[in-house]
N, C-alpha and C. Protein backbone atom coordinates (compact mmCIF):
# COMPACT_ATOMS: atom_id res chain seq x y z
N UNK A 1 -13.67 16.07 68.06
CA UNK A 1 -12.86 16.67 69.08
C UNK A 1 -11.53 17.08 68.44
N UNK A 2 -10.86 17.90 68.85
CA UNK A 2 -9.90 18.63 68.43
C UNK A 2 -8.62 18.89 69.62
N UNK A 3 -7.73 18.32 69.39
CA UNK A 3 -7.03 18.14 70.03
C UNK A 3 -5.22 19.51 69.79
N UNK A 4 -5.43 20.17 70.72
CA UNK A 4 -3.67 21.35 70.12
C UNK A 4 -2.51 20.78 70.91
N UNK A 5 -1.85 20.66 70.63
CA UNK A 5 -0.59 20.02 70.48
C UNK A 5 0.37 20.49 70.27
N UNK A 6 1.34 21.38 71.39
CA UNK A 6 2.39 22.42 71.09
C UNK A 6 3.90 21.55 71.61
N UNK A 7 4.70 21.68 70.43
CA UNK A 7 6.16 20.67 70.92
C UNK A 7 7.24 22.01 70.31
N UNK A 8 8.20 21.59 71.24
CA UNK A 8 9.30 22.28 70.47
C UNK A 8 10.30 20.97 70.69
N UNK A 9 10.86 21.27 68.99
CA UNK A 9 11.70 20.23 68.51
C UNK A 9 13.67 21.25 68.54
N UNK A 10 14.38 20.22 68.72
CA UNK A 10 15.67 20.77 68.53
C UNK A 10 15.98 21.02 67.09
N UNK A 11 16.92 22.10 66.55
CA UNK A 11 17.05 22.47 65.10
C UNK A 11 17.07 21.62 64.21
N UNK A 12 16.79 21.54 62.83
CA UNK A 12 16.34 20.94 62.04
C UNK A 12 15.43 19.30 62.54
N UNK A 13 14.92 18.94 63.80
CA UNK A 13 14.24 17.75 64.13
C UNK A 13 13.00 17.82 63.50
N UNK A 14 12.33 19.18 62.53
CA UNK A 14 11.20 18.95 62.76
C UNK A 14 10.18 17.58 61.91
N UNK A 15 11.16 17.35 60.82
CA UNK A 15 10.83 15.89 60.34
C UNK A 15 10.25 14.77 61.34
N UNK A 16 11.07 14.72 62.12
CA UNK A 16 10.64 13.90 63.25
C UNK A 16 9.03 13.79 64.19
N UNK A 17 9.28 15.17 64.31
CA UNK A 17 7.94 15.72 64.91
C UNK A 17 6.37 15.44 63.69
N UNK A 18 7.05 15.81 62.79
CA UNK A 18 5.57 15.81 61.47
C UNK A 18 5.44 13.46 61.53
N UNK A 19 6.36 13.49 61.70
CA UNK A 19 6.40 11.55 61.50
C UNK A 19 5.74 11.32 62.68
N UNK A 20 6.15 12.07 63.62
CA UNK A 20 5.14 11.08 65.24
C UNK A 20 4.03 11.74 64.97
N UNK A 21 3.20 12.97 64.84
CA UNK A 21 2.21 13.71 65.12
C UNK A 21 1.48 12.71 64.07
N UNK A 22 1.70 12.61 62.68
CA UNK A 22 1.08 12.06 61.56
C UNK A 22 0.98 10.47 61.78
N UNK A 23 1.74 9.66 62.47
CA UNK A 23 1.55 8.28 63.30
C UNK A 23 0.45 8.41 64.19
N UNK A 24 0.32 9.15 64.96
CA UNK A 24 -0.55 9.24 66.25
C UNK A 24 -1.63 9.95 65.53
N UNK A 25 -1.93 10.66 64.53
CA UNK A 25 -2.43 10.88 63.90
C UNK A 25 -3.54 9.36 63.21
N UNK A 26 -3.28 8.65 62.79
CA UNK A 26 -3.24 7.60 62.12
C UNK A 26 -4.47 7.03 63.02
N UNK A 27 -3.43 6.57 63.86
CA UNK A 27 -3.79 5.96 65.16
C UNK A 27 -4.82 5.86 65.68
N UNK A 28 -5.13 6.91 66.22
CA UNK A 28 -6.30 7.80 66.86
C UNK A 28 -7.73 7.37 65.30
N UNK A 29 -7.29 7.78 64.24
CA UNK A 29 -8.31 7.53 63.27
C UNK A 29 -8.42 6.25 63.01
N UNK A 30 -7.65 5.52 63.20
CA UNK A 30 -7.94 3.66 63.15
C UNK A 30 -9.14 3.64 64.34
N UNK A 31 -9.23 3.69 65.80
CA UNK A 31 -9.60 3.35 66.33
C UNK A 31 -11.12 3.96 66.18
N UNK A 32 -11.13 5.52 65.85
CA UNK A 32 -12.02 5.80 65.64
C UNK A 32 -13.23 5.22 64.72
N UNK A 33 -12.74 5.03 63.52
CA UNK A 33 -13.57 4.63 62.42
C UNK A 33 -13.94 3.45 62.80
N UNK A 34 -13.22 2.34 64.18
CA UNK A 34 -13.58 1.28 64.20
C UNK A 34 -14.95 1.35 65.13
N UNK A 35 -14.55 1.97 65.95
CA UNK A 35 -15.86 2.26 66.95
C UNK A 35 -16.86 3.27 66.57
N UNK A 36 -16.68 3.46 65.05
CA UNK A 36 -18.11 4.25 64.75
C UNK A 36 -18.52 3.28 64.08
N UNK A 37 -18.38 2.76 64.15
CA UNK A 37 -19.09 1.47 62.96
C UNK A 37 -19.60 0.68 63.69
N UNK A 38 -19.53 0.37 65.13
CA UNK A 38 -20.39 -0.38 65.87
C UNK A 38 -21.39 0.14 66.37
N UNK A 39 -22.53 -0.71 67.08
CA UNK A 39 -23.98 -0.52 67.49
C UNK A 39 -23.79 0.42 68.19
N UNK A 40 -22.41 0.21 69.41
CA UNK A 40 -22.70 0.95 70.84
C UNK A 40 -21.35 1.08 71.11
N UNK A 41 -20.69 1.95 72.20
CA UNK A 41 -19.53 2.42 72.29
C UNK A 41 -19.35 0.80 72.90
N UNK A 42 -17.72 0.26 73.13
CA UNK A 42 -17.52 -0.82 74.06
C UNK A 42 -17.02 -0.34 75.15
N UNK A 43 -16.87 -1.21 76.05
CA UNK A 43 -16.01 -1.06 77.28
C UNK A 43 -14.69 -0.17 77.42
N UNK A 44 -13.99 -0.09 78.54
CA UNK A 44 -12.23 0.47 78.25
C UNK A 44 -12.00 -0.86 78.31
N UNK A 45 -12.26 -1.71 78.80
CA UNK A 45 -11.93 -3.48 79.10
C UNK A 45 -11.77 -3.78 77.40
N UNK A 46 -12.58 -3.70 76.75
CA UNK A 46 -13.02 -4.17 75.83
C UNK A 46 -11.97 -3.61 74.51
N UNK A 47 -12.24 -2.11 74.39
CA UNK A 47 -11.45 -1.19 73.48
C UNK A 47 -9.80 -1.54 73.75
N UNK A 48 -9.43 -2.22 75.15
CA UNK A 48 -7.81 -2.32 75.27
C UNK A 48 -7.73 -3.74 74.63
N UNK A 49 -8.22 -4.44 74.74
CA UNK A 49 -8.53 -6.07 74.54
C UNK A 49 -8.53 -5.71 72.86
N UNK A 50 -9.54 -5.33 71.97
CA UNK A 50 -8.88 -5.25 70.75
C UNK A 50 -7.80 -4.37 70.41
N UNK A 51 -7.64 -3.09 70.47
CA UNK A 51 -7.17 -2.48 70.34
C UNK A 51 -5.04 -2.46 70.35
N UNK A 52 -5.02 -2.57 71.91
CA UNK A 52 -3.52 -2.74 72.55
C UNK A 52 -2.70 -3.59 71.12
N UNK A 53 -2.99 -4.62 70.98
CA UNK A 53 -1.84 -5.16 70.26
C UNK A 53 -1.21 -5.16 68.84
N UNK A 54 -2.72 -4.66 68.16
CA UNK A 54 -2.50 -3.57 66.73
C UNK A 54 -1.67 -2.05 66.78
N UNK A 55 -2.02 -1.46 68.16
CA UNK A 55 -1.31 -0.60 68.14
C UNK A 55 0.20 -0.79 68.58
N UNK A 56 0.57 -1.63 69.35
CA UNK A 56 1.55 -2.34 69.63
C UNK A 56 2.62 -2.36 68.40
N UNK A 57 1.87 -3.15 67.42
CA UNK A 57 2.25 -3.38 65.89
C UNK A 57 2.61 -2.29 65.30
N UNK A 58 1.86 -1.09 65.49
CA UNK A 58 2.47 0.24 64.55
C UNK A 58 3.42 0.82 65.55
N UNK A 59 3.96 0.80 66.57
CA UNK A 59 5.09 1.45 67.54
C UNK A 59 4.58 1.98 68.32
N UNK A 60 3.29 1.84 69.38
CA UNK A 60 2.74 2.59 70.22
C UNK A 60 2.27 2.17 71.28
């Protein structure tokens, strides 16, 4: 899936913008690779239960 993502940043912010997009970036691929590696998709119960507090840990 492919996700577009249009921001406008104030002059010279765009550092900022490449640091969150490339975090959430991250992010999104942690969780992914974790749940392709299992038998079967889990729950939303389940995916917040591991998930929430690692991401917590990286600022999210």
């Amino acid at each position: 899936m492919t996700a577009r993502v249009e921001a406008v940043t104030p002059e010279g912010d765009e550092g900022l913008l490449v640091e969150l997009l490339k975090a959430y970036r991250g992010a999104v691929q942690l969780v992914v690779d974790e749940i392709w590696s299992l038998d079967r998709i889990p729950s939303n119960k389940t995916l917040h239960r591991v998930f929430y507090s690692r991401l917590r840990k990286l600022g999210f």
